[in-house]
Each structure stands twice: as structure tokens, then as C-alpha cells.
N, C-alpha and C. Protein backbone atom coordinates (compact mmCIF):
# COMPACT_ATOMS: atom_id res chain seq x y z
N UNK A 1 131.91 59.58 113.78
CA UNK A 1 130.65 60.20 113.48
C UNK A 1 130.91 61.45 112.65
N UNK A 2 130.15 61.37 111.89
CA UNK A 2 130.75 62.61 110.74
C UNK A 2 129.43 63.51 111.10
N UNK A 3 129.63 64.80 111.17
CA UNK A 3 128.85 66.33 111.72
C UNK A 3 128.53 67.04 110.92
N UNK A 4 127.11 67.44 110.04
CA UNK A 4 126.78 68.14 108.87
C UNK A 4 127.11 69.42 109.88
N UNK A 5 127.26 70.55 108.92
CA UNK A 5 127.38 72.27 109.35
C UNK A 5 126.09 72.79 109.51
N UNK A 6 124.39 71.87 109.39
CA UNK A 6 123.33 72.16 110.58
C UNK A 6 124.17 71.65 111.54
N UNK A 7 124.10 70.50 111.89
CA UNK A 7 124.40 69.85 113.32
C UNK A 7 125.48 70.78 114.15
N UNK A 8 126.45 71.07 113.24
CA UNK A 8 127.19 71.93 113.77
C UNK A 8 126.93 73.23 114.41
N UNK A 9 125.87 73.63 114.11
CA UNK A 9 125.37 75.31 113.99
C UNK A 9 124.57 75.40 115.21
N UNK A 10 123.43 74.15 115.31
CA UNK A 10 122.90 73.87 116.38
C UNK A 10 123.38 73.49 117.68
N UNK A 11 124.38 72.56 117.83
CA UNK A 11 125.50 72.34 118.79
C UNK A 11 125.89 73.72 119.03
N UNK A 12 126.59 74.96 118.52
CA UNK A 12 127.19 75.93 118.70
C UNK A 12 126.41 76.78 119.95
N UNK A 13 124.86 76.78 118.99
CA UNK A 13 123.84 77.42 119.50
C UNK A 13 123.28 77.27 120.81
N UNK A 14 122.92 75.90 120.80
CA UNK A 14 122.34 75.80 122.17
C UNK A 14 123.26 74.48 122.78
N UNK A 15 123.83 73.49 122.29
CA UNK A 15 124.78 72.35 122.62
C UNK A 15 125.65 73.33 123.93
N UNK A 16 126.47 73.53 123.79
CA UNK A 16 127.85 74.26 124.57
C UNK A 16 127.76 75.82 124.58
N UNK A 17 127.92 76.26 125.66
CA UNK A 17 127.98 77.72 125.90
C UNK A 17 129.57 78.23 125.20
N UNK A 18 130.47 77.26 125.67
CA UNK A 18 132.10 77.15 125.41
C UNK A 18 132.02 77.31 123.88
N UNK A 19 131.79 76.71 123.50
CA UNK A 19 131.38 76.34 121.55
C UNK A 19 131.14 77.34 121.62
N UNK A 20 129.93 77.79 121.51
CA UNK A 20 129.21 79.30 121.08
C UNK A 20 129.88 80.21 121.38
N UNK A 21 130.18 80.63 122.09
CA UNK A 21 131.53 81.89 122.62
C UNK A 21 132.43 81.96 121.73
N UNK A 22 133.08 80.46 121.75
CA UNK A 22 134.70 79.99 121.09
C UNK A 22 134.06 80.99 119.19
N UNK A 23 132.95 80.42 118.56
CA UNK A 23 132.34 80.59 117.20
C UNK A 23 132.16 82.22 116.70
N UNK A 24 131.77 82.58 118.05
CA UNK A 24 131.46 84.04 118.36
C UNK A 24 129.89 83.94 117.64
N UNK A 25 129.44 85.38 116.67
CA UNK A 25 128.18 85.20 115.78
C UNK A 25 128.20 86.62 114.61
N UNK A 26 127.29 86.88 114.09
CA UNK A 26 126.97 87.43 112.85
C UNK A 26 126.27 88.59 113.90
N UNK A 27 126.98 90.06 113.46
CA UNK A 27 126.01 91.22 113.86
C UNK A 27 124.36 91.30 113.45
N UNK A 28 123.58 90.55 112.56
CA UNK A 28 122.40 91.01 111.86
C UNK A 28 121.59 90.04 112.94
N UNK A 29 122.03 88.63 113.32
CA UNK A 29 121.17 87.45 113.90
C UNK A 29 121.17 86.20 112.70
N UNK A 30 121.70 86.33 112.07
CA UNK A 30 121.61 85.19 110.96
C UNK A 30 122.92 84.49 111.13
N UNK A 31 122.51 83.53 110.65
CA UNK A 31 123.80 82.40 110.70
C UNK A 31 124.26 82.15 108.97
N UNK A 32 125.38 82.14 109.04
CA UNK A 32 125.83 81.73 107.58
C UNK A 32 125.94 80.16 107.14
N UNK A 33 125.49 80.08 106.08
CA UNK A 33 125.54 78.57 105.01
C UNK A 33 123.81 78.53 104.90
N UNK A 34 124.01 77.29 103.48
CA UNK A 34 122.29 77.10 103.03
C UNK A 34 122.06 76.45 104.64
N UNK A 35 120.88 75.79 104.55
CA UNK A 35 120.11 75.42 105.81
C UNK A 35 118.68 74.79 104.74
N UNK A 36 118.91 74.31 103.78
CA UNK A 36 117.70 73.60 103.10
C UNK A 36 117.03 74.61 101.67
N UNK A 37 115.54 74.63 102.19
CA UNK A 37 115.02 75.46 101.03
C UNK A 37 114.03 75.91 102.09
N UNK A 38 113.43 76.95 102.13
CA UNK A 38 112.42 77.77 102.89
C UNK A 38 111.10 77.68 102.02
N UNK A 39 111.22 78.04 100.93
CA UNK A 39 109.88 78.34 100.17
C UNK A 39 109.56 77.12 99.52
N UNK A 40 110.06 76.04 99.51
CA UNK A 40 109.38 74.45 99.19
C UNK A 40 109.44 73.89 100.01
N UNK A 41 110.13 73.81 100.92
CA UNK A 41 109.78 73.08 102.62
C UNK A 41 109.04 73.39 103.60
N UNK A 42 109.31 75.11 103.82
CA UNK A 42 109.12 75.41 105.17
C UNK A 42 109.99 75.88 105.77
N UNK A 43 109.61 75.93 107.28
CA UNK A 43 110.99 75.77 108.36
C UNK A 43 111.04 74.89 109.54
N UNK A 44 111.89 74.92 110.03
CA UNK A 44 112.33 74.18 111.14
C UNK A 44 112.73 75.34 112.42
N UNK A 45 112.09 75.24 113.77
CA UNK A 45 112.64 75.96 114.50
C UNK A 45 113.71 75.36 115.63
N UNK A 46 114.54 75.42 116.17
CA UNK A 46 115.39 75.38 117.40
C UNK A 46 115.09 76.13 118.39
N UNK A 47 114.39 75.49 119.78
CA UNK A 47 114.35 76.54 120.36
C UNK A 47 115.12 76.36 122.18
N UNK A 48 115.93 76.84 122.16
CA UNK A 48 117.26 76.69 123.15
C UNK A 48 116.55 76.78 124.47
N UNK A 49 116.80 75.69 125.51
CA UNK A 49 116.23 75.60 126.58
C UNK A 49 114.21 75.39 127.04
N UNK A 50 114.35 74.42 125.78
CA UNK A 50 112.75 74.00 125.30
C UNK A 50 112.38 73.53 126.51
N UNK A 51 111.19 73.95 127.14
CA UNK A 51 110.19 73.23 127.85
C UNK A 51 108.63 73.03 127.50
N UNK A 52 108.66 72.60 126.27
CA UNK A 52 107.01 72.61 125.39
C UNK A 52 106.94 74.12 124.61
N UNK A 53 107.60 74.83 124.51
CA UNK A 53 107.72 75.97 123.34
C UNK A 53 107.04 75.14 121.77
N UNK A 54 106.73 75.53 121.15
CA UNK A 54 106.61 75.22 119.97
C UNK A 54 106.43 76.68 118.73
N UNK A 55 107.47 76.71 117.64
CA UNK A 55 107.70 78.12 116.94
C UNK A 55 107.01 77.20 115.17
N UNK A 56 106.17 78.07 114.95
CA UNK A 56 105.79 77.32 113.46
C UNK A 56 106.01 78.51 112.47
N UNK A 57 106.71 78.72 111.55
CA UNK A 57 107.00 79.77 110.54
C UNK A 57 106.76 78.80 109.20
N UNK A 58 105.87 79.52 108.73
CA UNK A 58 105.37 78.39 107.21
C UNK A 58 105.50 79.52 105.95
N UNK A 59 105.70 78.74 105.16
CA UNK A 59 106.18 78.50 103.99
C UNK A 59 105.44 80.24 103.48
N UNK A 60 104.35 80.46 103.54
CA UNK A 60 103.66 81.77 102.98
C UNK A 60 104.09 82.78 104.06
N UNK A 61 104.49 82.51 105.13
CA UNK A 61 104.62 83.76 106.15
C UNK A 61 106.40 84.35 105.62
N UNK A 62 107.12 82.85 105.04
CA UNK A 62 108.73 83.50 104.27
C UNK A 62 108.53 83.89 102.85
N UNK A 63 107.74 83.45 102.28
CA UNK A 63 107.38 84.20 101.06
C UNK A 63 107.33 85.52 101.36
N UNK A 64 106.26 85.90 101.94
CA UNK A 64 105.20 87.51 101.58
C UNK A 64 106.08 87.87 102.36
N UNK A 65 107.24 87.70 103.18
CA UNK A 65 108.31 88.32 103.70
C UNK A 65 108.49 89.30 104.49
N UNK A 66 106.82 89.58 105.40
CA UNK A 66 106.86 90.50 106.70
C UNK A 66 106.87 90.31 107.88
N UNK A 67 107.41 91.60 108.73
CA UNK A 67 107.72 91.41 109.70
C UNK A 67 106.38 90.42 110.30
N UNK A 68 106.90 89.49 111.58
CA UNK A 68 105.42 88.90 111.97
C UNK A 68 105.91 88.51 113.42
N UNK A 69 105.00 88.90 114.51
CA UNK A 69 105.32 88.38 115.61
C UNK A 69 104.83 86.57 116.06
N UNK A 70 105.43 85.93 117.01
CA UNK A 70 104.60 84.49 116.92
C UNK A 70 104.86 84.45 118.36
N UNK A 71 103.07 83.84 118.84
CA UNK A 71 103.18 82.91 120.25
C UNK A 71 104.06 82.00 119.62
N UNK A 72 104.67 81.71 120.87
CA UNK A 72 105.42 80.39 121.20
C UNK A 72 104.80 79.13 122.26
N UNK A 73 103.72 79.53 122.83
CA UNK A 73 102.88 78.97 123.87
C UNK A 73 103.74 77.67 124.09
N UNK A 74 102.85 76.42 122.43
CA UNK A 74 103.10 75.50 122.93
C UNK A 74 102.26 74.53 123.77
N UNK A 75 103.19 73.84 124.16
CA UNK A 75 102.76 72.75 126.01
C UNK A 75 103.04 73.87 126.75
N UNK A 76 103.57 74.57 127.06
CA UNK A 76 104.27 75.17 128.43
C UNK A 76 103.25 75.91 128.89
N UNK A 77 103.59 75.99 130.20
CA UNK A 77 102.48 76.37 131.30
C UNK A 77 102.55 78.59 131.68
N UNK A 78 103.69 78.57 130.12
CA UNK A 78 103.52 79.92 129.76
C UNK A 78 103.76 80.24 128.20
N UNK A 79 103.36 81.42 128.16
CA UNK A 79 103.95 81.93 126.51
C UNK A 79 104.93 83.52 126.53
N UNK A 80 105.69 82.64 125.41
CA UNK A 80 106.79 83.73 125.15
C UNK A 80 106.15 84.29 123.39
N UNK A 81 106.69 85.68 123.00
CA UNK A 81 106.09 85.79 121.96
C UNK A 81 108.33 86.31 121.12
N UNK A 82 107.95 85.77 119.47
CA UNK A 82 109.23 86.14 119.00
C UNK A 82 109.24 86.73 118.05
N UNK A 83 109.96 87.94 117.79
CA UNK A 83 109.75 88.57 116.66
C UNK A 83 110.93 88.34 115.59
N UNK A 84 110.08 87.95 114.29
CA UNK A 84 110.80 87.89 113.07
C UNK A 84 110.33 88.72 112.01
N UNK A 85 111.40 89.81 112.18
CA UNK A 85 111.62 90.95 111.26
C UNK A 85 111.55 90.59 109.65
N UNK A 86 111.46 91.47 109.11
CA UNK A 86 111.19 91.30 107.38
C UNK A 86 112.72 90.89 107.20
N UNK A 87 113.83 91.48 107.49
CA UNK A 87 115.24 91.30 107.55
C UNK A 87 115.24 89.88 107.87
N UNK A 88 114.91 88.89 108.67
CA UNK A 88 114.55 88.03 109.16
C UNK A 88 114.59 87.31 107.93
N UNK A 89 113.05 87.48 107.23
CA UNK A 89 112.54 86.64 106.31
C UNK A 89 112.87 86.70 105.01
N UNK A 90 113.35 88.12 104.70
CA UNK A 90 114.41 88.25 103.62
C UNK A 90 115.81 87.14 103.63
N UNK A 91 116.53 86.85 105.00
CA UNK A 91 117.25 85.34 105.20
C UNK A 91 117.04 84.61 104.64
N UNK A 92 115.41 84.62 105.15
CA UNK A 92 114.96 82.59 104.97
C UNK A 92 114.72 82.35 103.64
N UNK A 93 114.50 83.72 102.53
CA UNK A 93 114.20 84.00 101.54
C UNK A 93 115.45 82.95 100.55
N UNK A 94 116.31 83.53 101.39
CA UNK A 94 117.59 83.28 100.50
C UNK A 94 118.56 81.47 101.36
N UNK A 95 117.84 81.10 101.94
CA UNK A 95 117.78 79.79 102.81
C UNK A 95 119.09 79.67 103.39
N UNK A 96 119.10 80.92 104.35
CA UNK A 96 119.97 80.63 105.35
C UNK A 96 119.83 81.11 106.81
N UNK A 97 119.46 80.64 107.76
CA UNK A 97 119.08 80.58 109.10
C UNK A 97 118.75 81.86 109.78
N UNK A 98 117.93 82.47 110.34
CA UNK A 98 117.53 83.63 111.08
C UNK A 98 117.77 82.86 112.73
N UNK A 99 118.36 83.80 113.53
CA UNK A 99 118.42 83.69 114.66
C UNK A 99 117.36 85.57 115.77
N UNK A 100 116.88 84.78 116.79
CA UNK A 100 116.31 85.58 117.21
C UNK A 100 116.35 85.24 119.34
N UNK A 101 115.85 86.08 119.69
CA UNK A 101 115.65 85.66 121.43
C UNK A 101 114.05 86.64 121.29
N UNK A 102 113.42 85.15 122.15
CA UNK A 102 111.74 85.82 122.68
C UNK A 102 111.86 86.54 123.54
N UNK A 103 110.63 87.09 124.30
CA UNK A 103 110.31 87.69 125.12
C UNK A 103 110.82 87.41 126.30
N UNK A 104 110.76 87.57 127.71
CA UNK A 104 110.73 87.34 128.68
C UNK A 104 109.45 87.15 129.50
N UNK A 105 109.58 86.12 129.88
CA UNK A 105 108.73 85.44 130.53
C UNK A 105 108.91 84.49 131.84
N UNK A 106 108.41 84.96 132.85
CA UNK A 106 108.72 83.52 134.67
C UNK A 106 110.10 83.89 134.71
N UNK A 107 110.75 84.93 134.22
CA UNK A 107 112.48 85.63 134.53
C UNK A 107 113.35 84.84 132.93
N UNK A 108 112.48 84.54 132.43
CA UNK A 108 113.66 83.84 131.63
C UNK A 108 113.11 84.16 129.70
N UNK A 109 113.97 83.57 129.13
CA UNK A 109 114.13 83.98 127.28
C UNK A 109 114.56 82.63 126.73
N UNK A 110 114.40 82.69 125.58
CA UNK A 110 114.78 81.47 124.73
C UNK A 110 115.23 81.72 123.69
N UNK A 111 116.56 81.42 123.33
CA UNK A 111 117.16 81.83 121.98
C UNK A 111 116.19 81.00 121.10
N UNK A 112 115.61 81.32 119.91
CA UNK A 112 115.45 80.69 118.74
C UNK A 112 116.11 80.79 117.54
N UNK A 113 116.31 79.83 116.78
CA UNK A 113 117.05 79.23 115.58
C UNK A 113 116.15 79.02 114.41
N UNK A 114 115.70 79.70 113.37
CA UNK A 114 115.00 79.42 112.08
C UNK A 114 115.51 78.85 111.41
N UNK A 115 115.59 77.79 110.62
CA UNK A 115 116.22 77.11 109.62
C UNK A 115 115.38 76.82 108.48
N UNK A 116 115.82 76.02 107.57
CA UNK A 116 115.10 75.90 106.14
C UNK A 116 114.92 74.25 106.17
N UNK A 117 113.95 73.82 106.20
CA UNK A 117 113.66 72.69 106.00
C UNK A 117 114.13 71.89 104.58
């Protein structure tokens, strides 16, 4: 089975705790390599330890490139909210992955993963 460097990034992320440690990460929250195109696709979110979360970051919110907070609601029978900084979207600007952790919520957080569709 041959492993693109998404698949890889995502595995790191939320796949294996061991992995992710072993990889270490980037002081800013961003992950390095392209990850698609942001401003003709969109994005794609990852969101680590999903129970009906749902993260939508579209195409005009990485353009105009400000800070913006987002429910994460979703299905789930709570909401977490996540903030993506202008630093953030300046990333996705340049189509390579923003990483972030929501709120706390019922004792617990959810790493999220921005990518470029």
C-alpha cells in the first residue's frame, strides 16, 4: 500500500499517539507540505476524536484571511467552538495545513486539522 504525505500527516495526527510524538510538530500549528489548493477548492477538516463535530472553513472565509471563530456543533449532543487566527489563514493562503485544538467542552478538546482540498 503506498501512503500519500496527507495520509501520512493525518495518521501522525490523530492515527497513533506513538507516531505523533516519534514526528514531534511545527511551533506556529501548521503542518508542512502543499495539502491541495484552498482558494479553488476549499477545505477539508480533520477532527481528532470525532463524535458528530462537523468544522466547515470555505473558500471566502481563506481568502479575506481573518481571524474567525467556528461552532463545531455538528450531530453532537454538544458544541465546541475553534479558533482560526489570520496566521491560520495566511497558511491556507499559501495551501498548507493549519492545525488548531477547540474549546473545552463535557472535560474534553479536539485537535483539528485544516487542509486544502
Amino acid at each position: 500500500m503506498v501512503m500519500t504525505r496527507k495520509d501520512f500527516l493525518r495518521l501522525a495526527l490523530f492515527g497513533g499517539a506513538s507516531l505523533a510524538a516519534a514526528c514531534g510538530g511545527s511551533s506556529d500549528g501548521a503542518m508542512q507540505g502543499p495539502s491541495g489548493n484552498c482558494s479553488a477548492n476549499g477545505t477539508v477538516a480533520t477532527i481528532g476524536g470525532n463524535h458528530g463535530h462537523v468544522l466547515v472553513v470555505s473558500k471566502a472565509d481563506v481568502i479575506a484571511g481573518a481571524q474567525k471563530t467556528y461552532d463545531i456543533r455538528g450531530t453532537a449532543d454538544h458544541t465546541h467552538q475553534v479558533m482560526l487566527t489570520a496566521s491560520d489563514m495566511a497558511t491556507l493562503q499559501q495551501n498548507l495545513a493549519a492545525q488548531e485544538t477547540s474549546t473545552v467542552a463535557l472535560s474534553h478538546s479536539h485537535s483539528i486539522a485544516v487542509s486544502c482540498a
